[in-house]
PDB file of N, CA and C in Angstrom:
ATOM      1  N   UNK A   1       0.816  -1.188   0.000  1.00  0.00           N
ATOM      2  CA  UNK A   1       0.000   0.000   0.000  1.00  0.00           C
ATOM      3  C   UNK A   1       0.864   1.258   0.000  1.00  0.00           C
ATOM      4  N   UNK A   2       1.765   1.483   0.712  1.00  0.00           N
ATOM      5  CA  UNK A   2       2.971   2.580   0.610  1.00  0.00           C
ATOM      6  C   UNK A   2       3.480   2.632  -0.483  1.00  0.00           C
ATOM      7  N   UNK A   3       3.817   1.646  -1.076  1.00  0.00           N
ATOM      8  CA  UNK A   3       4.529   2.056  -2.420  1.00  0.00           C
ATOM      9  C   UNK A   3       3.794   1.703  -3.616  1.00  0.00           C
ATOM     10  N   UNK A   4       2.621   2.147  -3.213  1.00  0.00           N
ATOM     11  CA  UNK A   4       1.216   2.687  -4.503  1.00  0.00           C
ATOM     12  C   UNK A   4       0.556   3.554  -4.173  1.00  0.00           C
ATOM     13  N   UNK A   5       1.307   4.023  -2.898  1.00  0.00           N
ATOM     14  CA  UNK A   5       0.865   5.897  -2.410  1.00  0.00           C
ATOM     15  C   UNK A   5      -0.706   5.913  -1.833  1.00  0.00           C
ATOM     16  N   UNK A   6      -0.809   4.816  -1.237  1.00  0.00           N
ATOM     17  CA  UNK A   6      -2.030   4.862  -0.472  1.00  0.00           C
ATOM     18  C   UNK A   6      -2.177   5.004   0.915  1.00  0.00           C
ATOM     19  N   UNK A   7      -0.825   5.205   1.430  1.00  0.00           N
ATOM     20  CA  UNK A   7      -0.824   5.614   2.398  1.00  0.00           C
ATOM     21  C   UNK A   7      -0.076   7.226   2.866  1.00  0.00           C
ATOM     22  N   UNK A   8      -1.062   7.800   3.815  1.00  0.00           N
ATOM     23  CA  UNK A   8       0.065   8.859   4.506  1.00  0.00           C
ATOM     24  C   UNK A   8       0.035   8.972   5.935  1.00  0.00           C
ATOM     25  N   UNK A   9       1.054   9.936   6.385  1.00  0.00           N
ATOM     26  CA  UNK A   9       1.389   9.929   7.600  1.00  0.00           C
ATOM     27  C   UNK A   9       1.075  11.432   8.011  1.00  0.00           C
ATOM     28  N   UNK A  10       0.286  12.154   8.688  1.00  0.00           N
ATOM     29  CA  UNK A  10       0.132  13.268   9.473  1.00  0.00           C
ATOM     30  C   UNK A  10      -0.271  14.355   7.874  1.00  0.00           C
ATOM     31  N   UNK A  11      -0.897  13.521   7.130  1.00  0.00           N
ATOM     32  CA  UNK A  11      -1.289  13.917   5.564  1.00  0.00           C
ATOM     33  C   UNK A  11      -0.212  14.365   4.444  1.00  0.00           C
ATOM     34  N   UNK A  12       1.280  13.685   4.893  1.00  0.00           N
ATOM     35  CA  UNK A  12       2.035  13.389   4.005  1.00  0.00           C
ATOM     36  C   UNK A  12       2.113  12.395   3.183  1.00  0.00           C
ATOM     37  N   UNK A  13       2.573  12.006   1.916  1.00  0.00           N
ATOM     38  CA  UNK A  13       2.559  10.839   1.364  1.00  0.00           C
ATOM     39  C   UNK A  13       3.906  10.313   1.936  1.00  0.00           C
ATOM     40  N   UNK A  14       3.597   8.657   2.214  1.00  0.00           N
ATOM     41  CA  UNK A  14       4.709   7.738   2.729  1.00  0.00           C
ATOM     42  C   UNK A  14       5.390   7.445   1.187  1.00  0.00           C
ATOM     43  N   UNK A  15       6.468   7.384   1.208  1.00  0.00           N
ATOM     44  CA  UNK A  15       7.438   6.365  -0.040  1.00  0.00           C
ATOM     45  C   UNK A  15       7.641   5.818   0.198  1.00  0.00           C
ATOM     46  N   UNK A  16       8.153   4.976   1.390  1.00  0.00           N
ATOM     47  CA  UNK A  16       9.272   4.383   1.793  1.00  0.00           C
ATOM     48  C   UNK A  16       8.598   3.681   2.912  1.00  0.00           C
ATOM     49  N   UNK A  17       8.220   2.144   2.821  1.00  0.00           N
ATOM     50  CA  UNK A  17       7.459   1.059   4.039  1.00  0.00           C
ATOM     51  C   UNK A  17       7.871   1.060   4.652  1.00  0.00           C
ATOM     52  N   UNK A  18       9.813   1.719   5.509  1.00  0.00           N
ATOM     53  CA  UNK A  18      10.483   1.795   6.717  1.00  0.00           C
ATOM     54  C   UNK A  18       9.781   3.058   7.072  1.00  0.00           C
ATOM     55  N   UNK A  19       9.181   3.888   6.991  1.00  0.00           N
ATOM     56  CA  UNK A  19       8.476   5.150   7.447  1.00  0.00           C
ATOM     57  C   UNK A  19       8.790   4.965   8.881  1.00  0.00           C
ATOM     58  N   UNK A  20       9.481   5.866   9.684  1.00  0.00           N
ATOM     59  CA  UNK A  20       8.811   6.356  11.301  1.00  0.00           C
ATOM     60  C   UNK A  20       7.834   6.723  11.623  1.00  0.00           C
ATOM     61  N   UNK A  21       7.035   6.500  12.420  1.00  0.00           N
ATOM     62  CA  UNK A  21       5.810   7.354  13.235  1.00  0.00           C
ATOM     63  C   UNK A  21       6.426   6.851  14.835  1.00  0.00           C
ATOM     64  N   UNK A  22       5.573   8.229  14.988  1.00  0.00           N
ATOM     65  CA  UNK A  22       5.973   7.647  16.801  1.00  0.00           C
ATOM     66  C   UNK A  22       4.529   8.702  16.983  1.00  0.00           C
ATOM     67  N   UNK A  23       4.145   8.477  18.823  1.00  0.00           N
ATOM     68  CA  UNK A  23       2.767   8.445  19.201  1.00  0.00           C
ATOM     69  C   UNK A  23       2.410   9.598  18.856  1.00  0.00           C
ATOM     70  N   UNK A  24       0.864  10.038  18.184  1.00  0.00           N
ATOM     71  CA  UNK A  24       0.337  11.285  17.874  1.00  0.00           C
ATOM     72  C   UNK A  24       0.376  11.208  16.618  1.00  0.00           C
ATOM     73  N   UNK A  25       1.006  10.307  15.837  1.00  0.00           N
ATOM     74  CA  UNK A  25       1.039  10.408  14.656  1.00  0.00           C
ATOM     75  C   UNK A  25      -0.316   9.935  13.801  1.00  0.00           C
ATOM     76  N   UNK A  26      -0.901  10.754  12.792  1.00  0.00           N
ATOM     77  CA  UNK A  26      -2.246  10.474  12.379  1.00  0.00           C
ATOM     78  C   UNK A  26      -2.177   9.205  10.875  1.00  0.00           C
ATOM     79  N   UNK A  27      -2.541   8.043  10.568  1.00  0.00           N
ATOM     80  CA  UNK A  27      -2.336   7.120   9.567  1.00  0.00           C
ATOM     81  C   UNK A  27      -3.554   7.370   8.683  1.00  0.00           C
ATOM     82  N   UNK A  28      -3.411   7.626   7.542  1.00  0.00           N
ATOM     83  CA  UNK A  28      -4.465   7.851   6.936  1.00  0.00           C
ATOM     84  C   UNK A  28      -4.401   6.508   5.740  1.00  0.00           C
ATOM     85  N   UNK A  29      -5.139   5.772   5.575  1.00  0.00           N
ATOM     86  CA  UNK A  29      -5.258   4.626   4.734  1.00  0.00           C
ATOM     87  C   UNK A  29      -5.868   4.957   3.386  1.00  0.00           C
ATOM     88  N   UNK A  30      -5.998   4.831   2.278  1.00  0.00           N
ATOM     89  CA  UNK A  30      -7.015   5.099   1.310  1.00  0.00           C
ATOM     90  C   UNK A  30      -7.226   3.720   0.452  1.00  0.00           C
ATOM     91  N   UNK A  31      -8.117   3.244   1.072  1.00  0.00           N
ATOM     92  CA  UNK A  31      -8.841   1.955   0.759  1.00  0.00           C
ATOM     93  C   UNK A  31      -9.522   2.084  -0.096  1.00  0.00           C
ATOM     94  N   UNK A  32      -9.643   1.244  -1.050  1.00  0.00           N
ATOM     95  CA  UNK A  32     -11.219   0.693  -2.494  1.00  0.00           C
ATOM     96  C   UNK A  32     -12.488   1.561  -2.140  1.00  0.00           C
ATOM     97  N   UNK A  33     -13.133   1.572  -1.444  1.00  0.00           N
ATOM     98  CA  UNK A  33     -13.888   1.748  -0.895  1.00  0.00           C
ATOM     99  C   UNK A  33     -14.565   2.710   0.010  1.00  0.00           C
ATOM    100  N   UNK A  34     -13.088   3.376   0.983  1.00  0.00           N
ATOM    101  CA  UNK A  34     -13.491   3.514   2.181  1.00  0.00           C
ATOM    102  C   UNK A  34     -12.177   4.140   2.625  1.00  0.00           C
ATOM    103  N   UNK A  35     -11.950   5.069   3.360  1.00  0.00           N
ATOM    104  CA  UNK A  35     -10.879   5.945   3.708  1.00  0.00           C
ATOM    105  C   UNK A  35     -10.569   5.940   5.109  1.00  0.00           C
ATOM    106  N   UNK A  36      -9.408   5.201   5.896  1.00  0.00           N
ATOM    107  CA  UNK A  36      -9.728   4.656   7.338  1.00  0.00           C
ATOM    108  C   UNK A  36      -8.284   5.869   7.947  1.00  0.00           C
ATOM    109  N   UNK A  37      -8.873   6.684   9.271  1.00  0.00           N
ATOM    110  CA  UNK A  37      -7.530   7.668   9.870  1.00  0.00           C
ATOM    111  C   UNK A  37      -7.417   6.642  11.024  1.00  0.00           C
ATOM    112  N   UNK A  38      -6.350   6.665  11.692  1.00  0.00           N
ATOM    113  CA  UNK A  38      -5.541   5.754  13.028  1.00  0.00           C
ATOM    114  C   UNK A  38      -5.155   6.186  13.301  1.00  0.00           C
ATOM    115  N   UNK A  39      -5.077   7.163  14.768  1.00  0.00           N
ATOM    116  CA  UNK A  39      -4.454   7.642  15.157  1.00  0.00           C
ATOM    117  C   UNK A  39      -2.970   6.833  16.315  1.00  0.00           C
ATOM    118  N   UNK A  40      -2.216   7.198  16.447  1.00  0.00           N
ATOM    119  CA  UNK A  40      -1.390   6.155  16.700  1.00  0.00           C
ATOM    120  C   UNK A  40      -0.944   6.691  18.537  1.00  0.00           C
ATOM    121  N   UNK A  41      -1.360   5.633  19.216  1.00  0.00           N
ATOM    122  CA  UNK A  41      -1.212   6.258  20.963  1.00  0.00           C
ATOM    123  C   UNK A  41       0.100   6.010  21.739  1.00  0.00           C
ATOM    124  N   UNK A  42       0.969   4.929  21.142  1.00  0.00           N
ATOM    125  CA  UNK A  42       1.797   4.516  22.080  1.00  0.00           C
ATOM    126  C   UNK A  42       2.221   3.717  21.476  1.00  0.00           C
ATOM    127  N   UNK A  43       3.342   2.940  21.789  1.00  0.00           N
ATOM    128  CA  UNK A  43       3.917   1.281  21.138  1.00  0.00           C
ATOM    129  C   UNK A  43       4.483   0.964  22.275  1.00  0.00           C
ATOM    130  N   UNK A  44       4.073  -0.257  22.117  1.00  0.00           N
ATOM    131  CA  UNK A  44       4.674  -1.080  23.244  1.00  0.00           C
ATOM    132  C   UNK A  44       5.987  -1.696  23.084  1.00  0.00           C
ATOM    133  N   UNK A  45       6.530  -2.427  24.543  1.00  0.00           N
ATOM    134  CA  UNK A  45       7.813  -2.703  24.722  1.00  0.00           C
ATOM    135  C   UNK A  45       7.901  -4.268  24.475  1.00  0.00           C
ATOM    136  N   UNK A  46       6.763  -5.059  24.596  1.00  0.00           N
ATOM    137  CA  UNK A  46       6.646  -6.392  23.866  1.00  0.00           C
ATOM    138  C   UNK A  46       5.183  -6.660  23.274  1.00  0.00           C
ATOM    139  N   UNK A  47       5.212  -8.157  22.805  1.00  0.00           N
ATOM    140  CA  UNK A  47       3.783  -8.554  21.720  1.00  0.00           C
ATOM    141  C   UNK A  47       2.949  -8.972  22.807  1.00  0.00           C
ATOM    142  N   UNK A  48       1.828  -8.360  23.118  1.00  0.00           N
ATOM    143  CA  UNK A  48       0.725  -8.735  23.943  1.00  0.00           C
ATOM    144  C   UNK A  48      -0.590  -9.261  23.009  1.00  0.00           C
ATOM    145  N   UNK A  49      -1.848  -9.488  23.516  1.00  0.00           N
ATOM    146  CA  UNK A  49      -3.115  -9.890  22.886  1.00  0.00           C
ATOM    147  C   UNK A  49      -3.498  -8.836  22.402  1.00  0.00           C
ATOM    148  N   UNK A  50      -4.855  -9.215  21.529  1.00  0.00           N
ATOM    149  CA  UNK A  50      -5.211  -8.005  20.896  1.00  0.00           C
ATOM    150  C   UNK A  50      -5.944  -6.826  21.540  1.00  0.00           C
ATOM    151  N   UNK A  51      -6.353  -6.492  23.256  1.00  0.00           N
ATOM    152  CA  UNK A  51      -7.046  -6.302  24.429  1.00  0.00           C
ATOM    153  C   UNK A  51      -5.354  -4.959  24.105  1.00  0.00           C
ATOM    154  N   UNK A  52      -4.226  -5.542  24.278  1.00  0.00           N
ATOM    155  CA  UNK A  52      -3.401  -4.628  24.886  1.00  0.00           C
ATOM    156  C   UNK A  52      -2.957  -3.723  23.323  1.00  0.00           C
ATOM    157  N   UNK A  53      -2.987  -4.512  21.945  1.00  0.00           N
ATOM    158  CA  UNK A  53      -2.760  -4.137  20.708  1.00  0.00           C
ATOM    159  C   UNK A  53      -4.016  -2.425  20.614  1.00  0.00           C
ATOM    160  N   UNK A  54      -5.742  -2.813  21.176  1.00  0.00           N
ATOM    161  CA  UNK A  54      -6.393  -1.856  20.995  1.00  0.00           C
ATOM    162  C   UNK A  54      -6.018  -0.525  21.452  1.00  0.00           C
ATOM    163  N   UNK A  55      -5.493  -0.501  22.666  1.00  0.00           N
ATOM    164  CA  UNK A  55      -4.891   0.626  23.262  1.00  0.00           C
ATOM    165  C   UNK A  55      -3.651   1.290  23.155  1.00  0.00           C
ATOM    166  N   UNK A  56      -3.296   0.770  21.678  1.00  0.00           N
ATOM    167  CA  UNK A  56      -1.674   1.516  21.060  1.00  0.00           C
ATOM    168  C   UNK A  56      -2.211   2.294  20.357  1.00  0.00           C
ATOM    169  N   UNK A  57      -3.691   2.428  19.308  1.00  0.00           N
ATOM    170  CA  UNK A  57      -4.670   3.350  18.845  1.00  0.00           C
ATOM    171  C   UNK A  57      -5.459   3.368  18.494  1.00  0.00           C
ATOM    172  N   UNK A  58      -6.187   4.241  17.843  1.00  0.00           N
ATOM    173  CA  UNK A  58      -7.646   4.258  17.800  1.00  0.00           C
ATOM    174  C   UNK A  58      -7.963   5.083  16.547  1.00  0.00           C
ATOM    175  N   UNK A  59      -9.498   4.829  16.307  1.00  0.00           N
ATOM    176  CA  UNK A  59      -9.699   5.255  14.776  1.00  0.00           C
ATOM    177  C   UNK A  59     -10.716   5.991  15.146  1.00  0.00           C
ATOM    178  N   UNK A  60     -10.478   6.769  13.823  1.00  0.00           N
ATOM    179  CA  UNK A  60     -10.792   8.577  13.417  1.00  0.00           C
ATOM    180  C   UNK A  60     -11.803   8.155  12.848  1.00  0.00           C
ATOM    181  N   UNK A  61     -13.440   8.434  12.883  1.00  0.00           N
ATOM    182  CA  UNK A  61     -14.412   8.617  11.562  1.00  0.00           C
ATOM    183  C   UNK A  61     -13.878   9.838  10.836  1.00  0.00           C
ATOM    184  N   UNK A  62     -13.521   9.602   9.925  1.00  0.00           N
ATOM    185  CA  UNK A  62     -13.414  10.948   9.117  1.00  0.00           C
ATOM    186  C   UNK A  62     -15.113  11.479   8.968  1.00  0.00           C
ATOM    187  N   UNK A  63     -14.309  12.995   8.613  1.00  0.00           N
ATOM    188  CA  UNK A  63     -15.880  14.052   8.552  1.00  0.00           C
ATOM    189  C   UNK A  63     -16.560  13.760   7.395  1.00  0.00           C
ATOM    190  N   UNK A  64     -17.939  13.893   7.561  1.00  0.00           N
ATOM    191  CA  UNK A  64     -18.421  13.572   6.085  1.00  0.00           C
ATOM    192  C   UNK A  64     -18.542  14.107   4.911  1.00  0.00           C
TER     193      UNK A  64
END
């Protein structure tokens, strides 16, 4: 998806699938269909369940 420019970061275009983000950073997806923002809260220090995965971030309804 990055390197067919469907993705950006804080409404930049990504090039490059090593991209940084760190927390606050806004993910904007542009899907078939459907246009998904993620905002990004935190990363964790190891792989937990998906209970501890929900609370690294959370999604934006975009405006209509």
């Amino acid at each position: 998806m990055v390197q067919e420019g469907f993705v950006r970061v804080n409404a930049m275009r990504v090039v490059h699938p090593g991209h940084a983000i760190k927390p606050g950073d806004v993910l904007t997806l542009a899907l078939p269909r459907r246009t998904i923002l993620i905002v990004v809260m935190a990363f964790s220090d190891r792989r937990g369940g998906p209970e501890d995965a929900a609370r690294l971030y959370r999604f934006v309804d975009p405006a209509p």
